[in-house]
PDB file of N, CA and C in Angstrom:
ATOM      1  N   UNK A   1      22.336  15.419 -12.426  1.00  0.00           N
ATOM      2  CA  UNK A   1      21.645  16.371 -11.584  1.00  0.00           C
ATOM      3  C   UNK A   1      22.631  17.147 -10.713  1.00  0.00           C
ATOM      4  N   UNK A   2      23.833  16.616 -10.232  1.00  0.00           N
ATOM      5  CA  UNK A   2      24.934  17.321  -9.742  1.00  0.00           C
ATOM      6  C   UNK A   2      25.320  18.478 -10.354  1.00  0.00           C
ATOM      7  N   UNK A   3      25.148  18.508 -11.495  1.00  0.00           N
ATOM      8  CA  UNK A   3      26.092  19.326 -12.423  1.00  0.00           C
ATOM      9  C   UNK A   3      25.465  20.527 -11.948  1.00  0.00           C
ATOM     10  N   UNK A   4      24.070  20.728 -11.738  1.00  0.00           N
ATOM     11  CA  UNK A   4      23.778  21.764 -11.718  1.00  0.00           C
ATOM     12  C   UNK A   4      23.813  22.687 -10.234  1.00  0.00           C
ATOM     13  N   UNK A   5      24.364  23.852 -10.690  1.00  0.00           N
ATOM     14  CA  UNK A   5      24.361  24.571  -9.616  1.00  0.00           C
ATOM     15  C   UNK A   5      23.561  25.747  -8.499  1.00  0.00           C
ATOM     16  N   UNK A   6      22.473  25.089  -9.167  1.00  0.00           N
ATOM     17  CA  UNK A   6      21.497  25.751  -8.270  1.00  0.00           C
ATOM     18  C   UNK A   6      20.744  25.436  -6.746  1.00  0.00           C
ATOM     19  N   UNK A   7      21.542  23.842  -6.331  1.00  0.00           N
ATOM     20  CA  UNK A   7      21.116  23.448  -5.326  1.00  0.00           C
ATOM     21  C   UNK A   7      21.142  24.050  -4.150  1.00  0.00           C
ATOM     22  N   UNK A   8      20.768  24.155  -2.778  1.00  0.00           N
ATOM     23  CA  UNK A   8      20.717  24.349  -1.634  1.00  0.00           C
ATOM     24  C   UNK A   8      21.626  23.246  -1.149  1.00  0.00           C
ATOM     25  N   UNK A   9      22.045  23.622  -0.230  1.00  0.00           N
ATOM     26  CA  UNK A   9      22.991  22.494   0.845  1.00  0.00           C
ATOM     27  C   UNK A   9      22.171  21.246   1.176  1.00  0.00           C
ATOM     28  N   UNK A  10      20.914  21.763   1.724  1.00  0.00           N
ATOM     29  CA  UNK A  10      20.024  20.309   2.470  1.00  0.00           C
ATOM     30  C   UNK A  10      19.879  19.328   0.891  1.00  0.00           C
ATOM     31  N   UNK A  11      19.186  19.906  -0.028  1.00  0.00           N
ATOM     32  CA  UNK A  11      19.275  19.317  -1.496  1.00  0.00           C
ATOM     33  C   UNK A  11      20.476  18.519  -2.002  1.00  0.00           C
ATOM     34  N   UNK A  12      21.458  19.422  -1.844  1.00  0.00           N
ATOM     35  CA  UNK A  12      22.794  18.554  -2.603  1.00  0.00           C
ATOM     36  C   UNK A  12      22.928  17.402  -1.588  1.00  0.00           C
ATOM     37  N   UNK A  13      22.913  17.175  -0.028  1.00  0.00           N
ATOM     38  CA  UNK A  13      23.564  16.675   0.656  1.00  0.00           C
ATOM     39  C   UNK A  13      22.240  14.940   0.623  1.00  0.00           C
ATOM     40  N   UNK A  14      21.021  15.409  -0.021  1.00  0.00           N
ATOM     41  CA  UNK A  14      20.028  14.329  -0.346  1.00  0.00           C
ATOM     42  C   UNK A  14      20.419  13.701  -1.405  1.00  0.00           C
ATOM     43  N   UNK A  15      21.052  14.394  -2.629  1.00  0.00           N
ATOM     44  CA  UNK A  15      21.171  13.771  -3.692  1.00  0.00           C
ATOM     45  C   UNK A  15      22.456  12.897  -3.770  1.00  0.00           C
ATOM     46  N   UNK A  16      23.600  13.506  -2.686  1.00  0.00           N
ATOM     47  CA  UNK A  16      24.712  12.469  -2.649  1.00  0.00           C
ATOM     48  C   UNK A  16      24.369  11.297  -2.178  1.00  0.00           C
ATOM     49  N   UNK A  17      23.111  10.872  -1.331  1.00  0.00           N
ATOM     50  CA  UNK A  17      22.702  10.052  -0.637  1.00  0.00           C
ATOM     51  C   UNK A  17      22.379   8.995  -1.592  1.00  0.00           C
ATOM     52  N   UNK A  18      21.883   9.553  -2.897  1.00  0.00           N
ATOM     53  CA  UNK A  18      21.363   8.550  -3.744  1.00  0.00           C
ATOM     54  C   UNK A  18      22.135   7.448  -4.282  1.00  0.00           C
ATOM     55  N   UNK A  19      21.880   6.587  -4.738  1.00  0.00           N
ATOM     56  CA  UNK A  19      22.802   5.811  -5.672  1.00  0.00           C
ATOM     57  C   UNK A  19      22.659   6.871  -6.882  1.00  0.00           C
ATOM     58  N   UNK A  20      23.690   6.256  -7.854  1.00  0.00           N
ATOM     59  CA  UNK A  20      24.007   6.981  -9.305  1.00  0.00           C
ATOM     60  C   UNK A  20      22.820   7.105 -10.084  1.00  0.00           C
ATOM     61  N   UNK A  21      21.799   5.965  -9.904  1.00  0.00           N
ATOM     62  CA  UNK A  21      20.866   5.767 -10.968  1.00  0.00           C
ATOM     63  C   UNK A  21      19.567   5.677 -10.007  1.00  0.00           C
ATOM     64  N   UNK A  22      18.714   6.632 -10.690  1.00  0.00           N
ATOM     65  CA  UNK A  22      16.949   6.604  -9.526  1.00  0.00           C
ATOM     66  C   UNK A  22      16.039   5.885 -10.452  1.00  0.00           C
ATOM     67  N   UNK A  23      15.108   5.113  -9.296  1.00  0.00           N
ATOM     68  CA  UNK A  23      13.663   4.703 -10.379  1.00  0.00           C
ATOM     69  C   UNK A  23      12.778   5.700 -10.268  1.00  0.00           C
ATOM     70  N   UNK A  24      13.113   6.948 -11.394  1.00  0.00           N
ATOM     71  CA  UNK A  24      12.147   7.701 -11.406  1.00  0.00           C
ATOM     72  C   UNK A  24      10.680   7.548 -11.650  1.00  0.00           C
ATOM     73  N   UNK A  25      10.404   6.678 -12.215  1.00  0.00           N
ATOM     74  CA  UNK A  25       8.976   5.779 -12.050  1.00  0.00           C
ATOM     75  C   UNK A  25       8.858   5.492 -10.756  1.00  0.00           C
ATOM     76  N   UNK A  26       9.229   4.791 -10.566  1.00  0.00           N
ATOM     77  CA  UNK A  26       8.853   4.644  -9.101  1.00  0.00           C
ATOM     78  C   UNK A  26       8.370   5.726  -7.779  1.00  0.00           C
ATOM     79  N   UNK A  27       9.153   6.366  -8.024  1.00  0.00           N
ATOM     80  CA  UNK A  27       9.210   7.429  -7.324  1.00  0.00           C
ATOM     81  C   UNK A  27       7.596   8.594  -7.996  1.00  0.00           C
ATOM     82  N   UNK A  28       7.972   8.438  -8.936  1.00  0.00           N
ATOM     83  CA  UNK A  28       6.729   9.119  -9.617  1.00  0.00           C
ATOM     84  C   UNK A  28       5.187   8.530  -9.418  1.00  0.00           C
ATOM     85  N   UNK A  29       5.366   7.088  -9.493  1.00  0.00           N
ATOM     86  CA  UNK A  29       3.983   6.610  -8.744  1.00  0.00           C
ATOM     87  C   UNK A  29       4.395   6.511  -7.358  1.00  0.00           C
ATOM     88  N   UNK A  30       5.086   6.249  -6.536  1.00  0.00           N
ATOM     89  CA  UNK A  30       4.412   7.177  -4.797  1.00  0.00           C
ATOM     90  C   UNK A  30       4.071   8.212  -4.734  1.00  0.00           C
ATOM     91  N   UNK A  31       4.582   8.982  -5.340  1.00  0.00           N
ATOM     92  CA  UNK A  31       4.116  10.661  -5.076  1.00  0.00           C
ATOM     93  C   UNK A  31       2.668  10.907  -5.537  1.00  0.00           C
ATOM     94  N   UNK A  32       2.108   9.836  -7.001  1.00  0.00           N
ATOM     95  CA  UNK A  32       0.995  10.166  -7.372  1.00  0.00           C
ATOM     96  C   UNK A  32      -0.487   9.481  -6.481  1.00  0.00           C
ATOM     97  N   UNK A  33       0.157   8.078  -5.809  1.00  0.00           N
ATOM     98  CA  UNK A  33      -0.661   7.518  -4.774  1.00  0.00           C
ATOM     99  C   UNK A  33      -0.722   8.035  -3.453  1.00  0.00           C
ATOM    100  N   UNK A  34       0.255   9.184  -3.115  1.00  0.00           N
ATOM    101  CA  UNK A  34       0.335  10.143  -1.878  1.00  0.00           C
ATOM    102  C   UNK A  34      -0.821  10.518  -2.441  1.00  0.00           C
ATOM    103  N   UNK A  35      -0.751  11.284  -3.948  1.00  0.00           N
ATOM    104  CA  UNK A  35      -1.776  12.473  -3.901  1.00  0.00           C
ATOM    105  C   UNK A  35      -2.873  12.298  -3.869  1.00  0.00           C
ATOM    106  N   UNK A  36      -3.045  11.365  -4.586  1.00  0.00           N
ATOM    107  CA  UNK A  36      -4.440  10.372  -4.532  1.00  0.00           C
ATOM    108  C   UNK A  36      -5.338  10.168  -3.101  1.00  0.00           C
ATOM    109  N   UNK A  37      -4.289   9.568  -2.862  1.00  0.00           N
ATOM    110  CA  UNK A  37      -4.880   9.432  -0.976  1.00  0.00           C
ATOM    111  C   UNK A  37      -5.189  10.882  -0.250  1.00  0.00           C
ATOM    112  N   UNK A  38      -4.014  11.658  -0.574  1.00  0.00           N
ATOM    113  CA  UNK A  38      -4.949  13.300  -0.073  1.00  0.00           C
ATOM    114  C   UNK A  38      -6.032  13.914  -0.425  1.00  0.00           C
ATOM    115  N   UNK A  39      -6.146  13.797  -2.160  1.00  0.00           N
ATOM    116  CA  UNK A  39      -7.092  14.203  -2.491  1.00  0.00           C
ATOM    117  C   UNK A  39      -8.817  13.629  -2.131  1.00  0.00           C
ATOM    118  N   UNK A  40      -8.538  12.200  -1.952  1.00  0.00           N
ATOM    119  CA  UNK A  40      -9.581  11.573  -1.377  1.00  0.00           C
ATOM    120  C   UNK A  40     -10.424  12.140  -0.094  1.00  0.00           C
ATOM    121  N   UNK A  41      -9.129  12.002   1.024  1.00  0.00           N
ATOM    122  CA  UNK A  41      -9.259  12.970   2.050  1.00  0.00           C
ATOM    123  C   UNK A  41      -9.967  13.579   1.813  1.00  0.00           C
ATOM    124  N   UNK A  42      -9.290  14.646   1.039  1.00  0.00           N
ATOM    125  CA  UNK A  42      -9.393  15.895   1.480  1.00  0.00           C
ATOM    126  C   UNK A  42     -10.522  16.400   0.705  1.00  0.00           C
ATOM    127  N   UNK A  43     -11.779  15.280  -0.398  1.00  0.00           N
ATOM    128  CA  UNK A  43     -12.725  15.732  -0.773  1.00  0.00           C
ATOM    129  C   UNK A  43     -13.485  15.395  -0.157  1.00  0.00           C
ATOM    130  N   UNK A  44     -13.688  14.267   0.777  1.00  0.00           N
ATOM    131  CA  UNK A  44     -14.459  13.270   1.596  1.00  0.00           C
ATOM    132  C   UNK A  44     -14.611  14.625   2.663  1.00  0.00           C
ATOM    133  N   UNK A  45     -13.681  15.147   3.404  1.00  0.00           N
ATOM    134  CA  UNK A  45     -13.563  16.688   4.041  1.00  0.00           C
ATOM    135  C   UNK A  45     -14.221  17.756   3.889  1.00  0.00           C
ATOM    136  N   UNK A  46     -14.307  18.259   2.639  1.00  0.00           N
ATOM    137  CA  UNK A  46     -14.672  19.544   1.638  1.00  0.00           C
ATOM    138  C   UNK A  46     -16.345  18.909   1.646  1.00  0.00           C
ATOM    139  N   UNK A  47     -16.378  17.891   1.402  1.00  0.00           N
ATOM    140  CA  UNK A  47     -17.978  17.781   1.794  1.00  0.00           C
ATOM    141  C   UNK A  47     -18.631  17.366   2.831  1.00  0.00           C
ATOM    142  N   UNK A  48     -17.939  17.450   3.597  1.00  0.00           N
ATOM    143  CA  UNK A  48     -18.674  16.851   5.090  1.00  0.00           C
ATOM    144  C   UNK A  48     -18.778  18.543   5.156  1.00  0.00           C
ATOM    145  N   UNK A  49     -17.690  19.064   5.211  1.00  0.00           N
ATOM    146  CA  UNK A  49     -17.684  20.769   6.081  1.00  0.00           C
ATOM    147  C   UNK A  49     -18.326  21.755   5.444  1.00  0.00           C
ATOM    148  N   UNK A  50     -18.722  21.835   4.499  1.00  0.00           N
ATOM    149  CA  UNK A  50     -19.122  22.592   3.600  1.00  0.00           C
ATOM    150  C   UNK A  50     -20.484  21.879   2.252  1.00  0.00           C
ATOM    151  N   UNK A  51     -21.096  20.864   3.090  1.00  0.00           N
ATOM    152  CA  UNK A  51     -22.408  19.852   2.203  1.00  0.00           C
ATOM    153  C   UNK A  51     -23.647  21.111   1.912  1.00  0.00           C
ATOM    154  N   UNK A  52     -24.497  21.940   3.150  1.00  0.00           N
ATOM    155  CA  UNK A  52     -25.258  22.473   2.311  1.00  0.00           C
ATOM    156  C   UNK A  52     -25.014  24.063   1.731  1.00  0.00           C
ATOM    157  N   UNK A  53     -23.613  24.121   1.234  1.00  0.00           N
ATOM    158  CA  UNK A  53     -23.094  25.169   0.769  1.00  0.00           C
ATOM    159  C   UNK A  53     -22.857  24.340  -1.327  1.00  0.00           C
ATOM    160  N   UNK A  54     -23.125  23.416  -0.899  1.00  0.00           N
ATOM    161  CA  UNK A  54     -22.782  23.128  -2.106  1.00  0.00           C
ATOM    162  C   UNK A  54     -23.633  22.235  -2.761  1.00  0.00           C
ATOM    163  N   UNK A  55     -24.369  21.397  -1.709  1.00  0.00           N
ATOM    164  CA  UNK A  55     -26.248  21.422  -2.059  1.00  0.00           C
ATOM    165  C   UNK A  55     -26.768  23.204  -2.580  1.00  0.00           C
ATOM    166  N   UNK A  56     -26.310  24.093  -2.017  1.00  0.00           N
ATOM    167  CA  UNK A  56     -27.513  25.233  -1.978  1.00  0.00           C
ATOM    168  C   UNK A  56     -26.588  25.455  -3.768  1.00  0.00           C
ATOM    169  N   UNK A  57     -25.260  25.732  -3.904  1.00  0.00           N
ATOM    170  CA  UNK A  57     -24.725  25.546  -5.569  1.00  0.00           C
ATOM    171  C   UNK A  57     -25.287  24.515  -6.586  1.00  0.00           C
ATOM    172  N   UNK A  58     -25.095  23.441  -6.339  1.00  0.00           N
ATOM    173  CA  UNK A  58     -26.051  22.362  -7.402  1.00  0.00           C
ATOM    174  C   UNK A  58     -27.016  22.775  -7.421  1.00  0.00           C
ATOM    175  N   UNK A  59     -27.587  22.912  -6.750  1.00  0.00           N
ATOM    176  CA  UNK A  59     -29.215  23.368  -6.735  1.00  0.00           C
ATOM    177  C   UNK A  59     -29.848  24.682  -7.521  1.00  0.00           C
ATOM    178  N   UNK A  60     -29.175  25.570  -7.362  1.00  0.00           N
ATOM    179  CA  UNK A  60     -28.912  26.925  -7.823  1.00  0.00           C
ATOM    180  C   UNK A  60     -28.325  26.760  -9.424  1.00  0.00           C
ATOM    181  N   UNK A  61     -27.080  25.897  -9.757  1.00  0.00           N
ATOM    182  CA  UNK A  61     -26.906  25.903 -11.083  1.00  0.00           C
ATOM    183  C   UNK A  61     -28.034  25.178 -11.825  1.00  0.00           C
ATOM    184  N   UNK A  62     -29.206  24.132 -11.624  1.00  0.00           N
ATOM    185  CA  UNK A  62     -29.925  23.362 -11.937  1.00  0.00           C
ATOM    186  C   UNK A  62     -31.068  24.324 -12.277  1.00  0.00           C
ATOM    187  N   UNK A  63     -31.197  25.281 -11.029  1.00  0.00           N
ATOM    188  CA  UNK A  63     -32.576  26.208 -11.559  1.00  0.00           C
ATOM    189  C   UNK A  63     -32.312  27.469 -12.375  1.00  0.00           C
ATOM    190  N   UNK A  64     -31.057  27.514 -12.353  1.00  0.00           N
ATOM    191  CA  UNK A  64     -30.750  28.266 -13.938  1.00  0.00           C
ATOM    192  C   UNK A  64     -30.500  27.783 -14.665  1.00  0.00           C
ATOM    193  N   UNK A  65     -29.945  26.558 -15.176  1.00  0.00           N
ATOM    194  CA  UNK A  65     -29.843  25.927 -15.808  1.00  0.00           C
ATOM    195  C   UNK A  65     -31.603  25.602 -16.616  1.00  0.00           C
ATOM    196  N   UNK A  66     -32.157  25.390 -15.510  1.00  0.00           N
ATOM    197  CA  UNK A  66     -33.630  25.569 -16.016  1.00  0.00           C
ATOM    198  C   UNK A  66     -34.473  26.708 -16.800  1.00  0.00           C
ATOM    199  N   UNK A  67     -33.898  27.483 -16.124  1.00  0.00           N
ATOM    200  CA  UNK A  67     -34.621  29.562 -16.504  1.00  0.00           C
ATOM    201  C   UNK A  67     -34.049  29.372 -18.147  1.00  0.00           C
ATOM    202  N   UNK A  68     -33.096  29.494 -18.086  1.00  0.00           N
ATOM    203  CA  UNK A  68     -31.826  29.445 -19.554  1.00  0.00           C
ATOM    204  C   UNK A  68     -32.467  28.325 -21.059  1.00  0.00           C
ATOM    205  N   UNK A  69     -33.073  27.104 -19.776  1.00  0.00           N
ATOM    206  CA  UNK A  69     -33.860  26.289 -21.250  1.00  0.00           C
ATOM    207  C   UNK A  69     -35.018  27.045 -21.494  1.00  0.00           C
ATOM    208  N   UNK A  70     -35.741  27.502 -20.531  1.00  0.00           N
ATOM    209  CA  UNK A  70     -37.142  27.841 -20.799  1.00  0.00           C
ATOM    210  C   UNK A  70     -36.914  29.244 -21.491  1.00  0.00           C
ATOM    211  N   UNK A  71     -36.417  30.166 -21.750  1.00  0.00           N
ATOM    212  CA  UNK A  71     -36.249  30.940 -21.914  1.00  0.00           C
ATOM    213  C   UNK A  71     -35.880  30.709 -23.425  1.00  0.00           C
ATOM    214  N   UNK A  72     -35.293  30.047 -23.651  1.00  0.00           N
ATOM    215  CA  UNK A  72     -34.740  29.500 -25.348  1.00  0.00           C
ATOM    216  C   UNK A  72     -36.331  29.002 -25.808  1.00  0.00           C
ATOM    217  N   UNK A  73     -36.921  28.395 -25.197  1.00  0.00           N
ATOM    218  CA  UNK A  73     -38.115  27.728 -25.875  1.00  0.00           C
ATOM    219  C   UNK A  73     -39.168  28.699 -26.129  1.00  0.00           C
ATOM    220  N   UNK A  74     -39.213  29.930 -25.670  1.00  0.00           N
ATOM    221  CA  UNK A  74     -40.508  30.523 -25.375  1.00  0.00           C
ATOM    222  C   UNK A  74     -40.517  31.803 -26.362  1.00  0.00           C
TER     223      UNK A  74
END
């Protein structure tokens, strides 16, 4: 990863920090249990702040969803 020369200073001066060899697994599942945990958040959020905006959408796709069958049958 040194080799390449596209780093920034703050970047290169992280990667000397490293040992030679990373557990990129590792590293790859924290980042994915960070996201996890945000996304949780941050849907638990999205529906507290915004519930009958998206009651009044379900609701709305359901009664077209309805028009659309009846309309095929008739």
């Amino acid at each position: 990863m040194m080799d390449w020369d596209g780093w920034d200073s703050d970047v290169r001066d992280k990667l000397e920090e490293w040992d030679d060899e990373i557990e990129i697994t590792e590293l790859a599942e924290d980042y994915q249990r960070e996201l996890n945990d945000f996304f949780e958040w941050f849907r638990t959020f999205a529906l507290r702040m915004f519930y009958d905006e998206i009651l009044d959408y379900v609701v709305t796709l359901a009664l077209l969803e309805e028009d659309r069958e009846r309309g095929q049958t008739e």
